[in-house]
Protein backbone atom coordinates (compact mmCIF):
# COMPACT_ATOMS: atom_id res chain seq x y z
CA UNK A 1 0.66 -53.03 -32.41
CA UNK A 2 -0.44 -50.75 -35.30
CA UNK A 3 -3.57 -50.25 -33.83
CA UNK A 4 -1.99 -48.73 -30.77
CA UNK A 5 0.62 -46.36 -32.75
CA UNK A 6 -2.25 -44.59 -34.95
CA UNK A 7 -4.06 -44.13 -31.70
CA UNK A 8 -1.19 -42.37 -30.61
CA UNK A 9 -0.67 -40.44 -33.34
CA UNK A 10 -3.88 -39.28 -33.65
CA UNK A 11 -3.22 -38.53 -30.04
CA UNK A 12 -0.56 -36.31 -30.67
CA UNK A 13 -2.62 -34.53 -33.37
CA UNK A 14 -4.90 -33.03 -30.74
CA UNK A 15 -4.93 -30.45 -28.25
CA UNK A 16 -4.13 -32.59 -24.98
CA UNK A 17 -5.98 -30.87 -22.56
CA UNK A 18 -4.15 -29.10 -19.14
CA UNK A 19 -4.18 -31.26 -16.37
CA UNK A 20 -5.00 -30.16 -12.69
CA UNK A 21 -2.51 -30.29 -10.01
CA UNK A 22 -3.52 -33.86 -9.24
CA UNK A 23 -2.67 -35.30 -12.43
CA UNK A 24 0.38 -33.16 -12.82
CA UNK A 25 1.61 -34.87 -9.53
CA UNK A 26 0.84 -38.37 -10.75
CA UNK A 27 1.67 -38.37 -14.08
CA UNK A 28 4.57 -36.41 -13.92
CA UNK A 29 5.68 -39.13 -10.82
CA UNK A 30 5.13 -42.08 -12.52
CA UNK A 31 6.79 -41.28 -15.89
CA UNK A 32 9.63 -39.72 -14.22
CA UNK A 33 10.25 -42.79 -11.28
CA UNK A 34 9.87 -44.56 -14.85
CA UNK A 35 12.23 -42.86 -16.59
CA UNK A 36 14.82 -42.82 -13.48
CA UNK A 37 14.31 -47.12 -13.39
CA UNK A 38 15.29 -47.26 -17.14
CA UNK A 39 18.23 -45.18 -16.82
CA UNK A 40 20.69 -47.98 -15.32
CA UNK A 41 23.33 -46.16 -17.69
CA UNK A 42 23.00 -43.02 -16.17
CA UNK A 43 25.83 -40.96 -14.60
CA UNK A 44 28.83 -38.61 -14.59
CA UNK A 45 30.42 -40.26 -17.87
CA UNK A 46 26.85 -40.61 -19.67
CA UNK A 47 26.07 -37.09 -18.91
CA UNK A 48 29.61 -36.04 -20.44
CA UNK A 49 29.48 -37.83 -23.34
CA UNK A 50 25.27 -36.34 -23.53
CA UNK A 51 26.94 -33.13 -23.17
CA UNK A 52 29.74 -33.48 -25.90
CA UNK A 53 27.18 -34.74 -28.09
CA UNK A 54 23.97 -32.70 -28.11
CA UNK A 55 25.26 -29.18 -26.98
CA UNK A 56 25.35 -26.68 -29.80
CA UNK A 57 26.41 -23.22 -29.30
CA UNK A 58 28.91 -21.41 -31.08
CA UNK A 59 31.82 -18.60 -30.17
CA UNK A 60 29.94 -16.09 -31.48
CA UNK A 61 27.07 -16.31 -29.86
CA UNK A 62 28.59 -16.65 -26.25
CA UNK A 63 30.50 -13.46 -27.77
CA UNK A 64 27.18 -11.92 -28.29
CA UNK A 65 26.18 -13.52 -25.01
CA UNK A 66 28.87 -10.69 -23.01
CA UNK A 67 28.92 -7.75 -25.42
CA UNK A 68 24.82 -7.45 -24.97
CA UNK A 69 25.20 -8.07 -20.91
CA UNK A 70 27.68 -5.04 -21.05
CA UNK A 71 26.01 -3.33 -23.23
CA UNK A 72 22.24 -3.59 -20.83
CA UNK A 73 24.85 -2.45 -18.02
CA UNK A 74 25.47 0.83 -19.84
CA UNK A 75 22.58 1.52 -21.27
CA UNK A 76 21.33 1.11 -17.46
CA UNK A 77 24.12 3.51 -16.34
CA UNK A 78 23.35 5.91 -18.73
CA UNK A 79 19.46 6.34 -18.53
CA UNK A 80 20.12 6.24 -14.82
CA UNK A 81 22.35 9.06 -14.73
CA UNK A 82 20.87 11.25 -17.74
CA UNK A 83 16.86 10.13 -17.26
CA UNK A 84 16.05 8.75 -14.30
CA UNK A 85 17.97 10.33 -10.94
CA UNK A 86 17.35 13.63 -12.86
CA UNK A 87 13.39 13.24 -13.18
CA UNK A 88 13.26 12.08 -9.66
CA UNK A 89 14.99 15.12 -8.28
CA UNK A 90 12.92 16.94 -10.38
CA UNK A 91 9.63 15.42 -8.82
CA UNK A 92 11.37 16.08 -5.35
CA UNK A 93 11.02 12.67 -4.47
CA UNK A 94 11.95 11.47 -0.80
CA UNK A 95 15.68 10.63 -0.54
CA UNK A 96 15.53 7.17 -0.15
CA UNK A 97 13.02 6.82 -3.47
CA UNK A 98 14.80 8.81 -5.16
CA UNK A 99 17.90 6.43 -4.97
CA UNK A 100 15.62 3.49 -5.61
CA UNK A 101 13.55 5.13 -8.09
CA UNK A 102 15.95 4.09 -11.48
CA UNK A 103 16.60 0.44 -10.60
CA UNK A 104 12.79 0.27 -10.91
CA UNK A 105 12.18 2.47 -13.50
CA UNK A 106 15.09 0.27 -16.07
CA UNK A 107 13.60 -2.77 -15.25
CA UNK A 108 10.25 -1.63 -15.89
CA UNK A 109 11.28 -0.61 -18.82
CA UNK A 110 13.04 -3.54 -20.07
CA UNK A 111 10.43 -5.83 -18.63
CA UNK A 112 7.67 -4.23 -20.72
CA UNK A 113 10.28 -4.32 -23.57
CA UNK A 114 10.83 -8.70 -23.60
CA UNK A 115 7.41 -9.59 -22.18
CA UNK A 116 5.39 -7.52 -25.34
CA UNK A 117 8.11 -9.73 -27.84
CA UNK A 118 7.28 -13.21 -25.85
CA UNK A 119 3.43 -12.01 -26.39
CA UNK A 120 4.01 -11.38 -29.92
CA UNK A 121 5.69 -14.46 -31.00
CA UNK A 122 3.13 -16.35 -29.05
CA UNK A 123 -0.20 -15.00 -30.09
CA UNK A 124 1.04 -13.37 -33.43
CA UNK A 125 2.78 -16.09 -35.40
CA UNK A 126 2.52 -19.74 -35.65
CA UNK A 127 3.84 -20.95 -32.82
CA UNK A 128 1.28 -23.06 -30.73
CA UNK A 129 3.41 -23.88 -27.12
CA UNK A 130 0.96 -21.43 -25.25
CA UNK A 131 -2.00 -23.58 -26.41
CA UNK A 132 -0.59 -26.30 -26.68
CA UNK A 133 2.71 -26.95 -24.71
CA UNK A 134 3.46 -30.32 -25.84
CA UNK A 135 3.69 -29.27 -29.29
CA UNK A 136 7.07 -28.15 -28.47
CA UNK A 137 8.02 -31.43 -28.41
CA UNK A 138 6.30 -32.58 -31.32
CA UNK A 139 8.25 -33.77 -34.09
CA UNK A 140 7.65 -33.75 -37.63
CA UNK A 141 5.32 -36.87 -37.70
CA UNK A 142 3.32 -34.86 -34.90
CA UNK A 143 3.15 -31.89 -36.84
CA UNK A 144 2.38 -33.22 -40.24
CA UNK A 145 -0.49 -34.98 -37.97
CA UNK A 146 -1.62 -31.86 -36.23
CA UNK A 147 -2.04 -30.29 -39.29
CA UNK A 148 -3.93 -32.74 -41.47
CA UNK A 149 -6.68 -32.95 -38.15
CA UNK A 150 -9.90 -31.32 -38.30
CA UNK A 151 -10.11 -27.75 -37.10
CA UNK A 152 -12.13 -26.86 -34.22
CA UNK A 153 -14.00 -24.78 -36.30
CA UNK A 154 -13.99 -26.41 -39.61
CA UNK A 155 -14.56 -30.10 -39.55
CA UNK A 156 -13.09 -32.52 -41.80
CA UNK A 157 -10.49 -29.65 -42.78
CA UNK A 158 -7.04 -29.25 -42.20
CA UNK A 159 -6.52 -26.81 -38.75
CA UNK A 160 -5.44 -23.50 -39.50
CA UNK A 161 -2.97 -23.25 -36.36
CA UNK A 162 -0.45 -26.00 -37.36
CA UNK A 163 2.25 -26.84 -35.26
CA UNK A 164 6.31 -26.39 -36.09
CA UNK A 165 6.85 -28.15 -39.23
CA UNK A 166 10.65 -29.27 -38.39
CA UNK A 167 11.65 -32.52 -36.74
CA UNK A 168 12.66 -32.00 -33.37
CA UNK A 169 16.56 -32.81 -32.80
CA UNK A 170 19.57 -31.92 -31.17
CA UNK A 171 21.73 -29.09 -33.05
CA UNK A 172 18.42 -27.90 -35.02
CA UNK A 173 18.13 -24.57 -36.32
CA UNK A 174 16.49 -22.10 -34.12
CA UNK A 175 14.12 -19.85 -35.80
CA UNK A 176 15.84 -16.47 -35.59
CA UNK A 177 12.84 -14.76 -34.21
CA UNK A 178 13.12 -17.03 -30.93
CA UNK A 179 17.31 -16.48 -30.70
CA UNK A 180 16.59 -13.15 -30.58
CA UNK A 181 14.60 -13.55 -27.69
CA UNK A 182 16.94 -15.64 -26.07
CA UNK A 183 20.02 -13.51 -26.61
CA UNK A 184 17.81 -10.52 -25.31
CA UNK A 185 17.22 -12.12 -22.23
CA UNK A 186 20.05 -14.17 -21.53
CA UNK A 187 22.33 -11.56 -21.76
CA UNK A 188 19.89 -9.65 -19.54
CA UNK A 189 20.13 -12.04 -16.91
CA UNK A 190 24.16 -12.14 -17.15
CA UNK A 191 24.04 -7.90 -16.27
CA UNK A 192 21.30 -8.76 -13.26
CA UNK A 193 23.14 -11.24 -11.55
CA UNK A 194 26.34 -7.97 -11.67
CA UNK A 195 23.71 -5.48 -11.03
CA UNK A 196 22.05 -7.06 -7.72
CA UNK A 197 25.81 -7.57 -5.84
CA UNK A 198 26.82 -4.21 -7.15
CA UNK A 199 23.90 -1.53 -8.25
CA UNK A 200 20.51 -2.71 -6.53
CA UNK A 201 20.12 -1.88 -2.83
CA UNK A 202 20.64 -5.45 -0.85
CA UNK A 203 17.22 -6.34 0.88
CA UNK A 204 16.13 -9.66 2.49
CA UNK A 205 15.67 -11.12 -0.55
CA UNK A 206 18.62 -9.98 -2.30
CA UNK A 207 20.71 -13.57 -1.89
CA UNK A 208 17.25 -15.28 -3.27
CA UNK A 209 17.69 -13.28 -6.57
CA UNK A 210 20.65 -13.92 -6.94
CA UNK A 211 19.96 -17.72 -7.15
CA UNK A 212 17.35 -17.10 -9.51
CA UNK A 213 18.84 -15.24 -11.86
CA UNK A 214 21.88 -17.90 -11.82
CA UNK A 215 19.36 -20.64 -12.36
CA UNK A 216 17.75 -18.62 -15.20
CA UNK A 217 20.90 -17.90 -17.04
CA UNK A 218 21.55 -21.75 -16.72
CA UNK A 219 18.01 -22.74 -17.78
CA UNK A 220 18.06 -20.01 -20.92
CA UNK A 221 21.86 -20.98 -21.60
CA UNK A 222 21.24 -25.19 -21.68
CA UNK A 223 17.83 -24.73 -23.00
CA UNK A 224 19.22 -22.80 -26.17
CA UNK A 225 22.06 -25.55 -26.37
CA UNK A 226 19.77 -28.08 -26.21
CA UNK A 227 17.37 -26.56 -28.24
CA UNK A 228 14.29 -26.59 -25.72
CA UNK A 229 14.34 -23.11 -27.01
CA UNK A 230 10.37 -23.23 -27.65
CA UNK A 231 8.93 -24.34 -23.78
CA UNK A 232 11.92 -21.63 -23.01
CA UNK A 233 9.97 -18.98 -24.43
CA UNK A 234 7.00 -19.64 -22.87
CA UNK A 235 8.78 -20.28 -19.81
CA UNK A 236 9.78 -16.39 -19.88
CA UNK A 237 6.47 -15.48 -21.01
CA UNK A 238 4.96 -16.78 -17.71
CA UNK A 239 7.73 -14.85 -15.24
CA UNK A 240 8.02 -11.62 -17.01
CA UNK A 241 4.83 -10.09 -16.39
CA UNK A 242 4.93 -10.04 -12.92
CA UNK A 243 8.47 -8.43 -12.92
CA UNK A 244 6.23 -5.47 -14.95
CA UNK A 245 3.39 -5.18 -12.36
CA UNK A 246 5.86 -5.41 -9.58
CA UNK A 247 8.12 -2.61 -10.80
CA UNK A 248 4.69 -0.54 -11.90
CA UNK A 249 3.28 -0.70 -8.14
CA UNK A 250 7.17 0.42 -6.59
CA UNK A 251 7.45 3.52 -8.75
CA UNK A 252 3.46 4.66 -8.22
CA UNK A 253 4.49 3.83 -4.41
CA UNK A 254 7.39 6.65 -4.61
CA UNK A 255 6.04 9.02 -6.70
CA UNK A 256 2.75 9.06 -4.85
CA UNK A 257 4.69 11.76 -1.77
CA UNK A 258 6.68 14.07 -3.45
CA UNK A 259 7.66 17.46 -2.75
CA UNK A 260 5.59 17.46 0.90
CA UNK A 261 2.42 16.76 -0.79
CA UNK A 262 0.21 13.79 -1.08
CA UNK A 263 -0.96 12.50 -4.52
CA UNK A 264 -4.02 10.04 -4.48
CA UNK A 265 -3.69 8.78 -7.98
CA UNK A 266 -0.25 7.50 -7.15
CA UNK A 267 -1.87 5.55 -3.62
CA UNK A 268 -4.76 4.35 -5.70
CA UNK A 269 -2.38 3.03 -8.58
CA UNK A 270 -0.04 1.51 -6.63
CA UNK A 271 -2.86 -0.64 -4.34
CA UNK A 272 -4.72 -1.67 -7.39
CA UNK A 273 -1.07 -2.74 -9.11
CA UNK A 274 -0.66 -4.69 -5.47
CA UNK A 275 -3.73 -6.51 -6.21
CA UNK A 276 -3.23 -7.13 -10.04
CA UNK A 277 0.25 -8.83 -9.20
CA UNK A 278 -0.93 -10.86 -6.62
CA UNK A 279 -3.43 -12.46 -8.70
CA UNK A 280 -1.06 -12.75 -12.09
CA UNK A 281 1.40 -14.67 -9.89
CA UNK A 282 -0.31 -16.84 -8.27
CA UNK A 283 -2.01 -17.68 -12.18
CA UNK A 284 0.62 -17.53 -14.33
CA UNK A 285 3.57 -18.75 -11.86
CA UNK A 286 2.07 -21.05 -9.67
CA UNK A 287 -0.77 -22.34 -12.19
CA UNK A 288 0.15 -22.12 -15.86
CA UNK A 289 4.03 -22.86 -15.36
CA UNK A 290 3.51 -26.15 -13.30
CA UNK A 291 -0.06 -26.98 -15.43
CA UNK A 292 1.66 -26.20 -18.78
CA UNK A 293 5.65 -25.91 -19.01
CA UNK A 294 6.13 -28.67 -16.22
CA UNK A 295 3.67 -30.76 -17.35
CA UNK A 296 4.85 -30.56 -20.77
CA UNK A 297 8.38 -30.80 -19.64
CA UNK A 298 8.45 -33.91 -17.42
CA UNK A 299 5.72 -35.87 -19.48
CA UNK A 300 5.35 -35.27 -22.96
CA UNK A 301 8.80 -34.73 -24.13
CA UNK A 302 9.60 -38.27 -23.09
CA UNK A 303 6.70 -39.14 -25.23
CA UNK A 304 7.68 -37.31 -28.02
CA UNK A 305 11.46 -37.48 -27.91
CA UNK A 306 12.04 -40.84 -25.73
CA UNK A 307 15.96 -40.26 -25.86
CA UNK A 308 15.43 -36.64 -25.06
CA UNK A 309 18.98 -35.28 -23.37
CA UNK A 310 19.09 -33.85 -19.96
CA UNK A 311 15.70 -34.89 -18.81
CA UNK A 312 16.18 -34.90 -15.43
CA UNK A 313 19.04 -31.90 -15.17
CA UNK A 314 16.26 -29.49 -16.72
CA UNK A 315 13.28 -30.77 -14.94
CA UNK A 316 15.08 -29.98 -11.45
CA UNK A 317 15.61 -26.21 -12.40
CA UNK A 318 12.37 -26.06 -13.46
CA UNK A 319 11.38 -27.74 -10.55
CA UNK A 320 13.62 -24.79 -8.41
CA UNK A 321 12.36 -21.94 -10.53
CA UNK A 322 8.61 -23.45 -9.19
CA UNK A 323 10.17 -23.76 -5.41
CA UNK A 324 11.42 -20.47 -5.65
CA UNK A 325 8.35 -18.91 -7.04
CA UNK A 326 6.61 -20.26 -3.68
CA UNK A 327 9.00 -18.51 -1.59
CA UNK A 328 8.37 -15.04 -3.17
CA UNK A 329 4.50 -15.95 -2.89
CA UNK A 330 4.98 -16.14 1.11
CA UNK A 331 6.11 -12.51 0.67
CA UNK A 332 2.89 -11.74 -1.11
CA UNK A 333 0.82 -13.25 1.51
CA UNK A 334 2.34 -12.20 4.28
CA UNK A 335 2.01 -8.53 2.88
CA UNK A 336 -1.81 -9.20 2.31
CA UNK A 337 -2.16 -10.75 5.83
CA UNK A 338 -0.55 -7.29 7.12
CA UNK A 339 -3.15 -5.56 4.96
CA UNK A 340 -5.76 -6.99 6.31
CA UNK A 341 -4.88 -7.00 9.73
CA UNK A 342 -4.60 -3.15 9.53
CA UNK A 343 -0.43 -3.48 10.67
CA UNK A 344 0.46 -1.96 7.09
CA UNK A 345 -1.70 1.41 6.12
CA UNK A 346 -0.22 1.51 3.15
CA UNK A 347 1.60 -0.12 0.16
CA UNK A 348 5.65 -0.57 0.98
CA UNK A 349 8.21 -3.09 0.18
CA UNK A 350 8.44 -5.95 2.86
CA UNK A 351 12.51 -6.78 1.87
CA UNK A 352 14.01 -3.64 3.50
CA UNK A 353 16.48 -3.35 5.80
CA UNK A 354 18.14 -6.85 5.46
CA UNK A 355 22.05 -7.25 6.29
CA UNK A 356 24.50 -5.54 9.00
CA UNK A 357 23.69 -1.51 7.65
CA UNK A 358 20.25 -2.05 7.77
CA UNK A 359 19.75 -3.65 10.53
CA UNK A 360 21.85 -0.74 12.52
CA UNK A 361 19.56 1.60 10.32
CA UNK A 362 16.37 0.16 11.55
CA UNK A 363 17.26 0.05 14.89
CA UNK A 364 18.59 3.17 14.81
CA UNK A 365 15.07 5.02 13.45
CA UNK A 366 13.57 2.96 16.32
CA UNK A 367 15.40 3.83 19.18
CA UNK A 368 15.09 7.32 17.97
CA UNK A 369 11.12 7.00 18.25
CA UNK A 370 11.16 5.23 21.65
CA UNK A 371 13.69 7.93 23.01
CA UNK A 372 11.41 10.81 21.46
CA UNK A 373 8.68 9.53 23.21
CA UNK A 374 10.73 9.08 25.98
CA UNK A 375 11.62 12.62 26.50
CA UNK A 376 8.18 13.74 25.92
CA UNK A 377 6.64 11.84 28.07
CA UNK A 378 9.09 12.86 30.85
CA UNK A 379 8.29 16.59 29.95
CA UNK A 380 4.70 16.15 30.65
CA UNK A 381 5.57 14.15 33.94
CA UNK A 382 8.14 16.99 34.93
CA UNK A 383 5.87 19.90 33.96
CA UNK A 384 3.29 18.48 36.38
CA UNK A 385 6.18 18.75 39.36
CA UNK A 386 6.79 22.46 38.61
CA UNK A 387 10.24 21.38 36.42
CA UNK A 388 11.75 21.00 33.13
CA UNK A 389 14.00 18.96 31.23
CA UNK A 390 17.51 21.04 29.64
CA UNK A 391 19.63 19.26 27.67
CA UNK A 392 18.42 16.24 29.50
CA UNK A 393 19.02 17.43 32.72
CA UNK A 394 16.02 18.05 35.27
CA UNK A 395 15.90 21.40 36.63
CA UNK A 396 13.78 23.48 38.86
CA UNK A 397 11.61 25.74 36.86
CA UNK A 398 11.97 29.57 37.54
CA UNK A 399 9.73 32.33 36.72
């Protein structure tokens, strides 16, 4: 029996290596089907009384929770009236860019903003959950392990990376560094899910977002109350970056026919920013967050934290944010399939035209077309005869 715990705690002092999909499937299946056998307890009244006693957030925070999503709301009104629809009729954009031209240009902004502080916090300080993703499980008999284990670089010396030197436990203090990150973004996602009914344009996808912001507020919001708050942050470390590459390669694609003219930078920026998001979400959303936060999330904090609260509640949002991420990826593919096929020329965005309005607007641009062609083709067939089309009326022609 001792044997077996120092085993595991020397375990736990080492870097546990990522597992492939393969092992991800099984062990994540057996120690959940595991976990769901030994819960014979579980239920609405269990989950109530989980609720009342390991949630932790305060009035003041869920105060600073709505005065910072109305506040991001503002600040997007006002840079969208005073910066952006200004510089975009400057640059003669199209019409229909320059009306889609600011939502991309604030969330680029604001993308760029939270992704560089996630990157910060987890290459620049101490925190290991990038590396390591079960360490944000570990608690302090982990840590105080972790750091008395030999360094990769210096054997038989303590590692220079240690991990979090405070237990892990429900109502814990969360380093102020990572609320600040959480507030930024929760509140964030509190003005999206307002800005997508109300400001964005609705596309095909529009309903989809929706769901996923509501799903990230929840996951940010219970995370924080749970204090998950460290496989949070790397959670939004993995999404954000594709939200910056995406909003990059829209605003290149407007900006790149302006004023009549053609500007190749603009085409060549906005294909390679195609191809650079294509490949970061496939790695960081479809391989990192099921390899690492997943992993991490449906079998190591059960070996860390047996009792841990809401195991299986956050595991299936996870579990949706992953489902959801797949969905989006068909839109990638089937835009690189259209590529490739030569039916797309050019770099546009496949959501358009979704709903009642643009439906009528689509079909309206292509009955237009056929009817053009139409008329032109009965003008060369009439011309032949000796007549003419007026007013589309077919009349002899007279000299």
């Amino acid at each position: 029996m001792d044997s077996h715990t120092d085993d595991d705690s020397m375990r736990v002092g080492e870097v546990e290596p990522m597992p492939g999909y393969t092992g991800l499937l099984t062990r994540a299946s057996t120690v959940m089907l595991s976990a769901l056998r030994d819960c014979s307890a579980c239920g609405l009244e269990l989950s109530k009384r989980t609720l009342l006693d390991n949630a932790y957030i305060t009035w003041t925070e869920i105060g600073l929770f709505f005065m910072c999503a109305v506040m991001w709301t503002q600040i997007r009104r006002g840079l969208t009236e005073c910066l952006f629809k200004p510089f975009a009729q400057r640059c003669c954009l199209q019409p229909k860019d320059t009306a889609k031209m600011p939502e991309s240009a604030w969330k680029l902004v604001f993308y760029t903003m939270s992704w560089s502080y996630s990157t910060y916090l987890l290459f620049f300080t101490n925190y290991t959950f990038f590396h390591d993703p079960p360490s944000a499980f570990y608690g302090l008999q982990g840590a105080m392990m972790m750091m008395m284990a030999p360094g990769p670089h210096m054997p038989g010396k303590p590692d220079t990376l240690a991990a979090p030197t405070s237990d892990w436990k429900s109502g814990m203090t969360v380093p102020t560094d990572i609320a600040i990150a959480y507030l930024i973004q929760g509140s964030f996602y509190g003005h999206s899910i307002y800005a997508t009914v109300y400001m964005d344009d609705w596309r095909k996808d529009s309903t989809v977002m929706v769901v996923h912001h509501v799903v990230t507020l929840a996951l940010i919001t219970f995370s924080y109350a749970f204090r998950f708050h460290n496989i949070g942050l790397l959670v939004l470390f993995l999404h954000d970056i594709n939200d910056i590459q995406l909003e990059f390669t829209k605003l290149n694609v407007y900006f790149k026919t302006r004023g009549g003219d053609y500007y190749l930078i603009h085409d060549i920026l906005s294909n390679m920013g195609s191809v650079s998001f294509s490949i970061t979400w496939f790695w960081f959303r479809l391989y990192w967050f099921p390899l690492k936060v997943l992993y991490a999330t449906c079998v190591s904090s059960l070996q860390s934290v047996p009792n841990i609260p809401f195991y299986f509640f956050f595991n299936s949002l996870l579990l949706t944010l992953l489902c959801m991420n797949i969905y989006w990826f068909l839109f990638i593919v089937a835009f690189v399939a259209k590529v490739l096929t030569g039916q797309m020329k050019d770099v546009k965005d496949l959501r358009e035209y979704e709903g009642e309005e643009g439906a009528q607007r689509a079909a309206a641009l292509l009955a237009a077309q056929q009817r053009l062609q139409s008329e032109d083709a009965g003008h060369l067939n009439n011309s032949a005869e000796g007549k003419h089309v007026q007013n589309g009326i077919t009349k002899e022609k007279h000299l």
